[in-house]
PDB file of N, CA and C in Angstrom:
ATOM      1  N   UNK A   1      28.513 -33.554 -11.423  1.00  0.00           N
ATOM      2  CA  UNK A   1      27.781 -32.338 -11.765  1.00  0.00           C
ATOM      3  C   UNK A   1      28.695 -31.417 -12.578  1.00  0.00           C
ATOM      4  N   UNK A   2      27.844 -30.782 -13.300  1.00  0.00           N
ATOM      5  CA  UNK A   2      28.702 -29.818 -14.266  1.00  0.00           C
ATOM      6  C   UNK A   2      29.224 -28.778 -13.488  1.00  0.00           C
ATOM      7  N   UNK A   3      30.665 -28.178 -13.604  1.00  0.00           N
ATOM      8  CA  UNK A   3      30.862 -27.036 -12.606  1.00  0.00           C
ATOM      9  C   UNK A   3      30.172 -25.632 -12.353  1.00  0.00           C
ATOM     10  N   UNK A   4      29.240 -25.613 -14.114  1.00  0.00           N
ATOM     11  CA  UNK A   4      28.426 -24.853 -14.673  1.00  0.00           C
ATOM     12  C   UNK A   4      27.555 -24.207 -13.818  1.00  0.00           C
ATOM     13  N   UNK A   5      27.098 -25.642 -13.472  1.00  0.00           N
ATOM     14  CA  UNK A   5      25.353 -25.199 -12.587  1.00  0.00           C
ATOM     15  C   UNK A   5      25.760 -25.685 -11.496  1.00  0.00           C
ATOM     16  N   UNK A   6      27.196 -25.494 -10.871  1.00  0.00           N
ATOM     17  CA  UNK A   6      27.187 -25.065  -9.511  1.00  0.00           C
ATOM     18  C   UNK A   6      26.524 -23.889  -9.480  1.00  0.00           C
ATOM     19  N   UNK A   7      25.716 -23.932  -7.512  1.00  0.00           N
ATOM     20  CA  UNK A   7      25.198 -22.673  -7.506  1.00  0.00           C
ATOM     21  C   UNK A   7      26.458 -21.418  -7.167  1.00  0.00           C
ATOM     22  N   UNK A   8      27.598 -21.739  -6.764  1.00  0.00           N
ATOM     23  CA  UNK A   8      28.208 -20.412  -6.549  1.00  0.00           C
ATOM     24  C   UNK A   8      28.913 -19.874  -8.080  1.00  0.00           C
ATOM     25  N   UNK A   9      28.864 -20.787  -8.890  1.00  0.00           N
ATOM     26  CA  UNK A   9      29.042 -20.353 -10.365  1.00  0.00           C
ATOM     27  C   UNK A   9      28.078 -19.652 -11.249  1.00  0.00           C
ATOM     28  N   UNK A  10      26.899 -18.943 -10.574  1.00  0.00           N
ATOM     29  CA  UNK A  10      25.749 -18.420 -11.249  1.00  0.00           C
ATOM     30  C   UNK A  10      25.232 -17.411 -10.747  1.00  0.00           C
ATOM     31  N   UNK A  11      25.631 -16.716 -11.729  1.00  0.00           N
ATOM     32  CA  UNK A  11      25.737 -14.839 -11.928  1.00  0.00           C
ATOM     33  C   UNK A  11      24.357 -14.953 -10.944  1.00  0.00           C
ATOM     34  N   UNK A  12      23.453 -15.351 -11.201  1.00  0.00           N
ATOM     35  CA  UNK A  12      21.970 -14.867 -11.249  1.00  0.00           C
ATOM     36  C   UNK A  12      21.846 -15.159  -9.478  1.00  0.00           C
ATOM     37  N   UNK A  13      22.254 -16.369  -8.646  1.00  0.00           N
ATOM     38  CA  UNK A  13      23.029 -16.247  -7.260  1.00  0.00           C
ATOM     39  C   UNK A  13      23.541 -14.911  -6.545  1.00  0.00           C
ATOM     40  N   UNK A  14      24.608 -14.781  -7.257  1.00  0.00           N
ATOM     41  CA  UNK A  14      25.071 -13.823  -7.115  1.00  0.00           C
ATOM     42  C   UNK A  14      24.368 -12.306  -7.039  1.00  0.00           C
ATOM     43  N   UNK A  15      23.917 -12.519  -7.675  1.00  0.00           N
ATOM     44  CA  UNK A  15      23.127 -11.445  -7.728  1.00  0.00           C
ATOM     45  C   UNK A  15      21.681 -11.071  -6.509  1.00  0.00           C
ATOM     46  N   UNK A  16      21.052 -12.153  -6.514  1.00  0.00           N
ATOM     47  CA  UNK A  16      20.295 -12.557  -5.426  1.00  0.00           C
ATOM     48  C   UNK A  16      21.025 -12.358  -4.228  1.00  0.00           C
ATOM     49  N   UNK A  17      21.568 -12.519  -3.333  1.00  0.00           N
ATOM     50  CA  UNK A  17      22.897 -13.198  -2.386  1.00  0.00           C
ATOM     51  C   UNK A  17      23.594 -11.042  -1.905  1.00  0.00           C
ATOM     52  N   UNK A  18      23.415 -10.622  -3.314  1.00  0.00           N
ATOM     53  CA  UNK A  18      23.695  -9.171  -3.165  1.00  0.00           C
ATOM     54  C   UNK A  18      22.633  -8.600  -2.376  1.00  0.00           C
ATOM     55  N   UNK A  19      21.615  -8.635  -3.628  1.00  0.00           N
ATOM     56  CA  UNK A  19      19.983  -8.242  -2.854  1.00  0.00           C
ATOM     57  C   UNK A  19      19.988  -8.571  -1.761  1.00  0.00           C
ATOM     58  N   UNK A  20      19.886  -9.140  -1.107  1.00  0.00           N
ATOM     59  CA  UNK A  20      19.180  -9.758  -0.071  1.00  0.00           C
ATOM     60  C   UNK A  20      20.277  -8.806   0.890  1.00  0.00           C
ATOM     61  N   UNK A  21      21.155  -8.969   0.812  1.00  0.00           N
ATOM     62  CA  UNK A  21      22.355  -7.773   1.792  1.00  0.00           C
ATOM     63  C   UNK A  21      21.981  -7.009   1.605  1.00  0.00           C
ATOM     64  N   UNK A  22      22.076  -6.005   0.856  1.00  0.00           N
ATOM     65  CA  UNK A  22      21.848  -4.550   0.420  1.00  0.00           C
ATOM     66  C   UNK A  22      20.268  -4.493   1.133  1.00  0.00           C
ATOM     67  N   UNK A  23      19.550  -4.987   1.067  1.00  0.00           N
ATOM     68  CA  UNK A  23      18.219  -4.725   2.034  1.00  0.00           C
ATOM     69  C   UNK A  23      18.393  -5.186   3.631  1.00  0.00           C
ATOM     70  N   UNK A  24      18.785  -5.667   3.787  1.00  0.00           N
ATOM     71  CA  UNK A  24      19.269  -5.964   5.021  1.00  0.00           C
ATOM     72  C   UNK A  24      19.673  -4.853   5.681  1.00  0.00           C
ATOM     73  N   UNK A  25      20.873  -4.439   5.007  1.00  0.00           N
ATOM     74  CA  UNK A  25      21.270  -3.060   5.178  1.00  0.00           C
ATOM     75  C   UNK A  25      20.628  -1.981   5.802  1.00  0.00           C
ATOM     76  N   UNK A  26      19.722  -1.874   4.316  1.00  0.00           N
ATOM     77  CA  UNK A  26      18.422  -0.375   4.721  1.00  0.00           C
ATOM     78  C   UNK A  26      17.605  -0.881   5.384  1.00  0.00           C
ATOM     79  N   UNK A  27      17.636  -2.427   5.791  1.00  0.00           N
ATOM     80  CA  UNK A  27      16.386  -2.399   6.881  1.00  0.00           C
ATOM     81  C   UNK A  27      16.777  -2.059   8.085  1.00  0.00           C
ATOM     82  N   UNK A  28      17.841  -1.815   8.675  1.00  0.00           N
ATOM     83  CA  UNK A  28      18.392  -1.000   9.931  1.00  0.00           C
ATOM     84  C   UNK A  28      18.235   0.331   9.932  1.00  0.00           C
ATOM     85  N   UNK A  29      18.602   0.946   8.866  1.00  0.00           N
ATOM     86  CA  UNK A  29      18.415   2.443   9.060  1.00  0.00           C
ATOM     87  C   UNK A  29      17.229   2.286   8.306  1.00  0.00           C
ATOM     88  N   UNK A  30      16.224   1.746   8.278  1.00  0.00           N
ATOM     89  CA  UNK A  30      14.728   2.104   7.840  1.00  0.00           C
ATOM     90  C   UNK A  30      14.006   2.234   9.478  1.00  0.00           C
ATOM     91  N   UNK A  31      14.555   1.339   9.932  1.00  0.00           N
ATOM     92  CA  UNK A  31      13.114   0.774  11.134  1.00  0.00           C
ATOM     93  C   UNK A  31      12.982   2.099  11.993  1.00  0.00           C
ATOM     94  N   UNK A  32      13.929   2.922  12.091  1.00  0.00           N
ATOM     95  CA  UNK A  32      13.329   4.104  13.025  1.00  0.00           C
ATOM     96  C   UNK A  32      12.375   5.300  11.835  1.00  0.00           C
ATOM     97  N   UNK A  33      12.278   4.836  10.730  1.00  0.00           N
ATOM     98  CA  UNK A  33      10.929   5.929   9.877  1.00  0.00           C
ATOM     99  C   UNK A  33       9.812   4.810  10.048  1.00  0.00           C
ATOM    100  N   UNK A  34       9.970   3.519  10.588  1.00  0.00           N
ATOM    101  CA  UNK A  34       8.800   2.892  10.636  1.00  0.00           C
ATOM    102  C   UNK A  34       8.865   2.449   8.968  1.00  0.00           C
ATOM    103  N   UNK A  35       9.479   2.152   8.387  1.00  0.00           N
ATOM    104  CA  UNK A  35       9.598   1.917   6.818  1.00  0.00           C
ATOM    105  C   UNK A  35      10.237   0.314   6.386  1.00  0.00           C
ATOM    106  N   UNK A  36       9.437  -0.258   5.707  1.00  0.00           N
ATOM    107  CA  UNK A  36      10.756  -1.392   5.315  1.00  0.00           C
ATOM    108  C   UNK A  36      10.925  -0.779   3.815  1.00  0.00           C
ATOM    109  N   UNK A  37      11.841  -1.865   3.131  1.00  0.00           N
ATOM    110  CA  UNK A  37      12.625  -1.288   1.881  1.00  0.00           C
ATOM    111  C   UNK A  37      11.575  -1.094   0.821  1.00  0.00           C
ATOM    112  N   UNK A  38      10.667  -2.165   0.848  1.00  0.00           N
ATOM    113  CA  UNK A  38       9.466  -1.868  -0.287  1.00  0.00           C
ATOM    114  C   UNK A  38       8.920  -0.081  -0.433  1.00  0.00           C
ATOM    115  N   UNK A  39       8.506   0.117   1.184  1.00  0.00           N
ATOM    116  CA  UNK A  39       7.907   1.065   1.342  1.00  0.00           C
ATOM    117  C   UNK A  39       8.626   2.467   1.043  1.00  0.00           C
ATOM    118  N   UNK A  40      10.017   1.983   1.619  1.00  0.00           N
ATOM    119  CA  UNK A  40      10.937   3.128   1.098  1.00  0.00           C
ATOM    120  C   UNK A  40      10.854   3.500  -0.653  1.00  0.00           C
ATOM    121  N   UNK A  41      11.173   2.752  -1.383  1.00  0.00           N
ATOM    122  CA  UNK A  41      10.922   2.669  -2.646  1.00  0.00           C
ATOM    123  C   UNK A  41      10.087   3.079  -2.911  1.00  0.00           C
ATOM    124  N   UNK A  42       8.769   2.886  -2.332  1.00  0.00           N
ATOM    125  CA  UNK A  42       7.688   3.654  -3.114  1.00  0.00           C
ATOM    126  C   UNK A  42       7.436   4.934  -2.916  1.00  0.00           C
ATOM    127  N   UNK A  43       8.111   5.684  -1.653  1.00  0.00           N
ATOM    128  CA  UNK A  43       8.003   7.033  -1.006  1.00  0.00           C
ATOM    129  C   UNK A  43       9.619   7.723  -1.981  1.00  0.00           C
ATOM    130  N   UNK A  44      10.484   7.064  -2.040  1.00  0.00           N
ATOM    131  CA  UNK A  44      11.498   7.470  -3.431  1.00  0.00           C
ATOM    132  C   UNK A  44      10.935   7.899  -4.598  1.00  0.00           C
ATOM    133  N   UNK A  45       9.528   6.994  -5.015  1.00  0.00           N
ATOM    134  CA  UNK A  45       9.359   7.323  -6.379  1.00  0.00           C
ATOM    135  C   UNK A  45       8.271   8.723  -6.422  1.00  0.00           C
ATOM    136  N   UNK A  46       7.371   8.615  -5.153  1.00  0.00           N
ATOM    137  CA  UNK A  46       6.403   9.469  -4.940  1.00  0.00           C
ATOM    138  C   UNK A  46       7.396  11.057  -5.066  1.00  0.00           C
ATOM    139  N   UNK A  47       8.700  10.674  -4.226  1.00  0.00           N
ATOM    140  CA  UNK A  47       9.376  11.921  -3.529  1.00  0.00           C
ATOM    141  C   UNK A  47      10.053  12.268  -5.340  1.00  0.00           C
ATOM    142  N   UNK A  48       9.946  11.589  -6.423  1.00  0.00           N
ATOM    143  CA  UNK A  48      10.633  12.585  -7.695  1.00  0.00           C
ATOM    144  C   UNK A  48       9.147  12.633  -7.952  1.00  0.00           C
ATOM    145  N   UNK A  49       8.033  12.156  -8.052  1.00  0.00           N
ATOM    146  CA  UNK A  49       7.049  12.585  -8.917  1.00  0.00           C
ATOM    147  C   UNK A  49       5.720  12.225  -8.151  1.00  0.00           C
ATOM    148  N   UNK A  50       4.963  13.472  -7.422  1.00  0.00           N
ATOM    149  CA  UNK A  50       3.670  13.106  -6.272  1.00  0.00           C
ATOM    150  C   UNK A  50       2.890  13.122  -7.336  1.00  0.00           C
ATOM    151  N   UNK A  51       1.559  12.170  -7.105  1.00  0.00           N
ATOM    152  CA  UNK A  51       0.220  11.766  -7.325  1.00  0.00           C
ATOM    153  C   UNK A  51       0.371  10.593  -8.363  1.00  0.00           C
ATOM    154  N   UNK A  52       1.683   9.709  -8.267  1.00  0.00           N
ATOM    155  CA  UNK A  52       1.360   8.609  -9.344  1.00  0.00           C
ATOM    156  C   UNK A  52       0.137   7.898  -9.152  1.00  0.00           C
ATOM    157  N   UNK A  53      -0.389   7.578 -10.439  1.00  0.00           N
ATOM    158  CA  UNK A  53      -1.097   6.445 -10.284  1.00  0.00           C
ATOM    159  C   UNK A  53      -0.881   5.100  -9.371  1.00  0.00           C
ATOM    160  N   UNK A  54      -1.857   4.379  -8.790  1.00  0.00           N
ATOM    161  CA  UNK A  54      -1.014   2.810  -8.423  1.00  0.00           C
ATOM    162  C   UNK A  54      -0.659   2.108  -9.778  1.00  0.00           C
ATOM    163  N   UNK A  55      -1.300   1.789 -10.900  1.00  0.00           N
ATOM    164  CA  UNK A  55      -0.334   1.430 -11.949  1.00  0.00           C
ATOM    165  C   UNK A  55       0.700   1.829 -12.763  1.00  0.00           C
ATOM    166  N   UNK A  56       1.002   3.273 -12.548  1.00  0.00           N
ATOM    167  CA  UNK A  56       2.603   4.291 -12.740  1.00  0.00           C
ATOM    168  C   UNK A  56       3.451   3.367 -11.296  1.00  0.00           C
ATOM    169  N   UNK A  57       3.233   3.252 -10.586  1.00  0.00           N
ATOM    170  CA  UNK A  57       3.764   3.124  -9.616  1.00  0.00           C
ATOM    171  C   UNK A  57       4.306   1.426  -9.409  1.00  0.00           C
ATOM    172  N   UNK A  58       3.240   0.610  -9.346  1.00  0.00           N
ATOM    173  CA  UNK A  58       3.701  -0.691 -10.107  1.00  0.00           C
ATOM    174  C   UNK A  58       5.133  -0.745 -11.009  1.00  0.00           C
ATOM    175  N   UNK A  59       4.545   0.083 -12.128  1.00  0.00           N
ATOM    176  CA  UNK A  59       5.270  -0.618 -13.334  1.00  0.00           C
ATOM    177  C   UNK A  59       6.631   0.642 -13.234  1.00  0.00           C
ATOM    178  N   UNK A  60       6.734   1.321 -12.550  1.00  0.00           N
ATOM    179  CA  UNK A  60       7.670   2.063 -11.994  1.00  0.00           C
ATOM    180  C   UNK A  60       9.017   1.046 -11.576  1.00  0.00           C
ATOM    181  N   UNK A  61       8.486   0.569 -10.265  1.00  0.00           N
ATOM    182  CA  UNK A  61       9.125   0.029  -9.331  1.00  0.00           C
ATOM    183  C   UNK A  61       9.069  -1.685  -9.500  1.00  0.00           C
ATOM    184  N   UNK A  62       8.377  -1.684 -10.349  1.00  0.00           N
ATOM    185  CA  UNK A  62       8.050  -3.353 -10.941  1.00  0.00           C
ATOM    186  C   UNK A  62       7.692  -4.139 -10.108  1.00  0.00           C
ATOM    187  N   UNK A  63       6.794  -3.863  -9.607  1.00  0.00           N
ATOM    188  CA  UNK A  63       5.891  -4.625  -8.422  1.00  0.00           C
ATOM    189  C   UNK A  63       4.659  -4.410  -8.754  1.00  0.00           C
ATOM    190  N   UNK A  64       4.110  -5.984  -8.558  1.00  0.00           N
ATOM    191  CA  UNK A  64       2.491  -6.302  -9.267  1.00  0.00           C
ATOM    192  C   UNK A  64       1.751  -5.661  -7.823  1.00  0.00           C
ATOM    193  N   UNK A  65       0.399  -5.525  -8.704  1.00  0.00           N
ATOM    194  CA  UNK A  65      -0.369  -4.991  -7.382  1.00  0.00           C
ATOM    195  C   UNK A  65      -0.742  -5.963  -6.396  1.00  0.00           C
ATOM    196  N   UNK A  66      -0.128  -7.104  -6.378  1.00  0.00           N
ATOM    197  CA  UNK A  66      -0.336  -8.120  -4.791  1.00  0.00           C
ATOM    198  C   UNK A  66       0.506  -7.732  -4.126  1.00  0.00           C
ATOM    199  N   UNK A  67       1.929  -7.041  -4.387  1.00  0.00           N
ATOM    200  CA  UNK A  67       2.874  -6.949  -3.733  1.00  0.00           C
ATOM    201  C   UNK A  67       2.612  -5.135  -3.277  1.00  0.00           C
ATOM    202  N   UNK A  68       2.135  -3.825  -4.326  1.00  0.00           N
ATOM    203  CA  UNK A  68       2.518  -3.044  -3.837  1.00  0.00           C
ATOM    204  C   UNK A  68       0.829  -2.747  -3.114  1.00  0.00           C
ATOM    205  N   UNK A  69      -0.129  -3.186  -3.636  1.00  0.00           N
ATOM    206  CA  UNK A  69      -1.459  -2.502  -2.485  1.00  0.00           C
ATOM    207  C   UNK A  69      -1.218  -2.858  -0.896  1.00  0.00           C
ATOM    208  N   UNK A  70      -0.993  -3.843  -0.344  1.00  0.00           N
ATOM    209  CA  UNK A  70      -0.534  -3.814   1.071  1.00  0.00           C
ATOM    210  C   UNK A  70       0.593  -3.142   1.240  1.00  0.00           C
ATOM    211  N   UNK A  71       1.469  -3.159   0.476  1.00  0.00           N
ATOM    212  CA  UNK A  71       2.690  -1.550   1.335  1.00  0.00           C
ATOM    213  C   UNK A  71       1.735  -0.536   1.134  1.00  0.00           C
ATOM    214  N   UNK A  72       1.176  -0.012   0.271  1.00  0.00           N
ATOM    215  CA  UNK A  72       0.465   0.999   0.274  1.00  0.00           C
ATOM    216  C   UNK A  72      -0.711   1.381   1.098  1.00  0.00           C
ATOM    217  N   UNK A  73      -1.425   0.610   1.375  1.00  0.00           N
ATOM    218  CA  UNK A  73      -2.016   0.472   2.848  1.00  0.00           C
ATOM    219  C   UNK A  73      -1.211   0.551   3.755  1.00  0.00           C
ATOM    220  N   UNK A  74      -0.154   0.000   3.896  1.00  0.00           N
ATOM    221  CA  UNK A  74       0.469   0.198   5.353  1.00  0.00           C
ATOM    222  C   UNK A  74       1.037   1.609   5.527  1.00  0.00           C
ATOM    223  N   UNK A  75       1.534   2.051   4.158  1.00  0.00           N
ATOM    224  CA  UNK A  75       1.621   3.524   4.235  1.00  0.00           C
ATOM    225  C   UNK A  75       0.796   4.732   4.423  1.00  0.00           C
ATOM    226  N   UNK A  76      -0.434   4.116   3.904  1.00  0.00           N
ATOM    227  CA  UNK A  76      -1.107   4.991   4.457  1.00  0.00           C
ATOM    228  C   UNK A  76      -1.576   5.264   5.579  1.00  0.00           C
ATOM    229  N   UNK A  77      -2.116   3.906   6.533  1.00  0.00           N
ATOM    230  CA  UNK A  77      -2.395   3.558   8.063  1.00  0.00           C
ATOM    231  C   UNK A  77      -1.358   4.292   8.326  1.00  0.00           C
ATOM    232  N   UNK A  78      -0.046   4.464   8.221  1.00  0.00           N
ATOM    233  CA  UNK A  78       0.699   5.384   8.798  1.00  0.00           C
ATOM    234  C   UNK A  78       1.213   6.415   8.778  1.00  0.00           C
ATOM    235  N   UNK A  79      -0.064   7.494   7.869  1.00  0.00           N
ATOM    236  CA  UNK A  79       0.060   8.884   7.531  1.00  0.00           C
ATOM    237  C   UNK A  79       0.463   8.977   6.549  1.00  0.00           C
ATOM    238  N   UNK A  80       1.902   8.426   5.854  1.00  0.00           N
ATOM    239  CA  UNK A  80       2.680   9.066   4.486  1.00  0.00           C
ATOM    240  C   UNK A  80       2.210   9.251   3.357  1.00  0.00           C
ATOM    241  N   UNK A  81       1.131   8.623   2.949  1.00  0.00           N
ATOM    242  CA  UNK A  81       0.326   8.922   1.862  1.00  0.00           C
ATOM    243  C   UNK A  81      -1.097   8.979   1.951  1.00  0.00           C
ATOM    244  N   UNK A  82      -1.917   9.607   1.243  1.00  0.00           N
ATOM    245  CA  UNK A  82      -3.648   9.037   1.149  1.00  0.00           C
ATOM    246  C   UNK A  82      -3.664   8.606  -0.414  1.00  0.00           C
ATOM    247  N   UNK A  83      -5.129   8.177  -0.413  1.00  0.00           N
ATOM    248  CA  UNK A  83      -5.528   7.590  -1.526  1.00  0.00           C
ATOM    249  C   UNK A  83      -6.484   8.897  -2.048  1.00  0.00           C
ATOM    250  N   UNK A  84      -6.474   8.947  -3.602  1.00  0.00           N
ATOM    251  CA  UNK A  84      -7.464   9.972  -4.277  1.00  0.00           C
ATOM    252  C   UNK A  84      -7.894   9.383  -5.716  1.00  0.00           C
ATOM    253  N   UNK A  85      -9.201   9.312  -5.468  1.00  0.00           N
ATOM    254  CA  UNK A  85      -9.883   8.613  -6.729  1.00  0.00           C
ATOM    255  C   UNK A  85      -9.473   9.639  -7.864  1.00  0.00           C
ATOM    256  N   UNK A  86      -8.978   9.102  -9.429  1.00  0.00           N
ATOM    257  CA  UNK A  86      -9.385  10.167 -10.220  1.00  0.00           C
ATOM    258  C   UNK A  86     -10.848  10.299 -10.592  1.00  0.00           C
ATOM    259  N   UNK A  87     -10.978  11.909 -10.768  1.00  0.00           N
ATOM    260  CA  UNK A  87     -12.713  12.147 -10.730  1.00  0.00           C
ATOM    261  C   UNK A  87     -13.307  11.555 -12.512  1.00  0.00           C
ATOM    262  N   UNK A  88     -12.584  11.607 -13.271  1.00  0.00           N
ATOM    263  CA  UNK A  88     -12.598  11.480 -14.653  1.00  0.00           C
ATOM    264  C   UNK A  88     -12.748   9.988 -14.618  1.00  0.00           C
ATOM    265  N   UNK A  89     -12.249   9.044 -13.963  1.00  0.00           N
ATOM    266  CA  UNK A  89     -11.989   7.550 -14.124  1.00  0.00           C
ATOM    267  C   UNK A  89     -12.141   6.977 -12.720  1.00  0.00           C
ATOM    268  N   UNK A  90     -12.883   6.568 -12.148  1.00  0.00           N
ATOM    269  CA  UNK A  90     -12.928   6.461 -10.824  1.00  0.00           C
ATOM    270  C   UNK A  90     -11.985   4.951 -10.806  1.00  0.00           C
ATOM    271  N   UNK A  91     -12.025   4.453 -11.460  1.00  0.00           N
ATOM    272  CA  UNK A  91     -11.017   3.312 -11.769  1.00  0.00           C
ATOM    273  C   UNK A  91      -9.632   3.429 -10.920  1.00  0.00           C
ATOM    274  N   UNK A  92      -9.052   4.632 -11.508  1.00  0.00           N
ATOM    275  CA  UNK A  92      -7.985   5.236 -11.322  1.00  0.00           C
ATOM    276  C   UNK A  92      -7.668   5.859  -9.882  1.00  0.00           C
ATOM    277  N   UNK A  93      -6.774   5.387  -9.270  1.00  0.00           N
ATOM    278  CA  UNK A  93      -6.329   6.093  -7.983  1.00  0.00           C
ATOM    279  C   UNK A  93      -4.963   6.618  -7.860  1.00  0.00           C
ATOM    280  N   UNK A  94      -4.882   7.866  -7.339  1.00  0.00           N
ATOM    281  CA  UNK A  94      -3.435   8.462  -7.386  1.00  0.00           C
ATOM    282  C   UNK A  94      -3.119   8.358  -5.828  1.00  0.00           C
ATOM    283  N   UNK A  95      -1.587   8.318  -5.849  1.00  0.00           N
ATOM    284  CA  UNK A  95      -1.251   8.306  -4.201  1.00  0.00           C
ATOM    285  C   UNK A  95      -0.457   9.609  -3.908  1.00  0.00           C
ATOM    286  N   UNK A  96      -0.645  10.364  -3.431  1.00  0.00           N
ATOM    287  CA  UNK A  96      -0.578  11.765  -2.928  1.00  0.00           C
ATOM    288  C   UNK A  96      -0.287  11.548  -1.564  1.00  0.00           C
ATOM    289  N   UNK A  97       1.161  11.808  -1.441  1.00  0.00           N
ATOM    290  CA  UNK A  97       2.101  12.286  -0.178  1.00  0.00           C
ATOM    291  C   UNK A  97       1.178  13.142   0.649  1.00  0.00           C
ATOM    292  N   UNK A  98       1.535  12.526   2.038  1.00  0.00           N
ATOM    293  CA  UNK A  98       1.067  13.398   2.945  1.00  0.00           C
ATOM    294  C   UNK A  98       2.179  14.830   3.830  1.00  0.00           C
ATOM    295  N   UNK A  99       1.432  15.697   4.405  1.00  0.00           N
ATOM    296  CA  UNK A  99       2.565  16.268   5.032  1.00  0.00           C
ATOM    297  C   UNK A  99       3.470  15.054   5.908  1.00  0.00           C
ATOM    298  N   UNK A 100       3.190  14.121   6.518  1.00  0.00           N
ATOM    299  CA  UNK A 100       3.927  13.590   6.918  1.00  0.00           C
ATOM    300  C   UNK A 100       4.759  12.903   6.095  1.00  0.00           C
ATOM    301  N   UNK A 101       4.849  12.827   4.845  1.00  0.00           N
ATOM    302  CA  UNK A 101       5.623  11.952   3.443  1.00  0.00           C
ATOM    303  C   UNK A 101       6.265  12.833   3.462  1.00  0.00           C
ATOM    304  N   UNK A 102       5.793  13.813   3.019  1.00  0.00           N
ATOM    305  CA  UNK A 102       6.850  15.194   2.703  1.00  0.00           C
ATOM    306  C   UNK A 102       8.120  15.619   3.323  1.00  0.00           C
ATOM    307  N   UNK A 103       7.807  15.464   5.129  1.00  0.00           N
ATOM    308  CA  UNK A 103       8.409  15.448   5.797  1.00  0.00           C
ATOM    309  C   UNK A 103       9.466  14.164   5.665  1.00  0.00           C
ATOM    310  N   UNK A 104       9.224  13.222   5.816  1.00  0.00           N
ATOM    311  CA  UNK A 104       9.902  12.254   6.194  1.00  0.00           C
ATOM    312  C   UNK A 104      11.305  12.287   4.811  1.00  0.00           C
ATOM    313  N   UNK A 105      10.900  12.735   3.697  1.00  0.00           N
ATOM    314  CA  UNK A 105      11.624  13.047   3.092  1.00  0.00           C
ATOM    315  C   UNK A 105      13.129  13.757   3.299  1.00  0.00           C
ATOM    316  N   UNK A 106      12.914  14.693   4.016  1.00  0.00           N
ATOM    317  CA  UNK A 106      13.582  15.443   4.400  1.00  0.00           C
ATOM    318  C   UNK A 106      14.795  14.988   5.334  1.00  0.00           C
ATOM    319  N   UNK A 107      14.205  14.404   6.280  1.00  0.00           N
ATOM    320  CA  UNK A 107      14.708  13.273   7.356  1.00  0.00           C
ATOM    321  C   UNK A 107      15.305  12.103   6.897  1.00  0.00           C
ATOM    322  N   UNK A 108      14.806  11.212   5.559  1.00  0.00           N
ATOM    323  CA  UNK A 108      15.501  10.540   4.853  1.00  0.00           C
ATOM    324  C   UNK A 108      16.851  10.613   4.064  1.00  0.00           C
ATOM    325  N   UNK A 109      17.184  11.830   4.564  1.00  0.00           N
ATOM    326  CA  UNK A 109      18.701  12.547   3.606  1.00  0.00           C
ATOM    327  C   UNK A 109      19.702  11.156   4.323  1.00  0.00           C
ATOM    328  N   UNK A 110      19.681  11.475   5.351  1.00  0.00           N
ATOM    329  CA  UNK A 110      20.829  10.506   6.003  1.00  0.00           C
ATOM    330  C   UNK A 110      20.670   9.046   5.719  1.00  0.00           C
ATOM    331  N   UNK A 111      19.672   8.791   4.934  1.00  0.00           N
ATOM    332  CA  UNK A 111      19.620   7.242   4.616  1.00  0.00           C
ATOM    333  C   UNK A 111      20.866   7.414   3.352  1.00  0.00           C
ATOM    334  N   UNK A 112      21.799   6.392   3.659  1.00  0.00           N
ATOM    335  CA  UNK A 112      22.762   6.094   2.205  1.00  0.00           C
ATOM    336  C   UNK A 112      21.797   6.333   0.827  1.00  0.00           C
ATOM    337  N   UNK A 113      22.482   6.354  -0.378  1.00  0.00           N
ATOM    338  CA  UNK A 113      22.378   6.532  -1.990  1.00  0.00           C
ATOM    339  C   UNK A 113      22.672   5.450  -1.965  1.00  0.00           C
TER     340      UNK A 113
END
């Protein structure tokens, strides 16, 4: 075999192998907000800019909508956000922090940068 396409010779491994730690990580200090890392992420992006669209929000965080409509349901079943049709485009739905998002924000300081 080429030493090339060994797998510990490939950046793109490596890189993966990181990920997967680094969430690991925040999934310890997530589980007492009731949060995994997806969900965190999406309450990050809400917490610089409330009422994104779900497709601002997607292409934000680069997650197709198979991956982010069930976090987003689960966020909402658990207070941090609701759903709001736009009235102009009913197509269109914005996700608007709840007081409990808002809050949790706050409480999220002590999660690492």
């Amino acid at each position: 075999m080429n030493p090339i396409q060994k797998l510990d010779n490939q950046l793109c491994f490596a890189l993966y192998v990181s990920s997967k730690e680094i969430i690991q990580k925040y999934k310890t200090l997530l589980e007492p907000f009731g949060l995994t890392y997806t969900s965190y992420i999406v309450l990050l992006a809400l917490w610089e800019e409330d009422g994104q669209t779900v497709k601002e929000l997607g292409q934000k965080l680069y997650l197709d909508s198979g991956t982010l409509s069930p976090v987003l349901k689960k966020l909402e079943s658990a207070g941090f956000v609701r759903k709001e049709r736009n009235r102009r485009d009913e197509r269109s739905v914005s996700i608007i922090l709840t007081a409990k998002g808002r809050r949790t924000q706050q409480s999220a300081l002590s999660i690492p940068k």
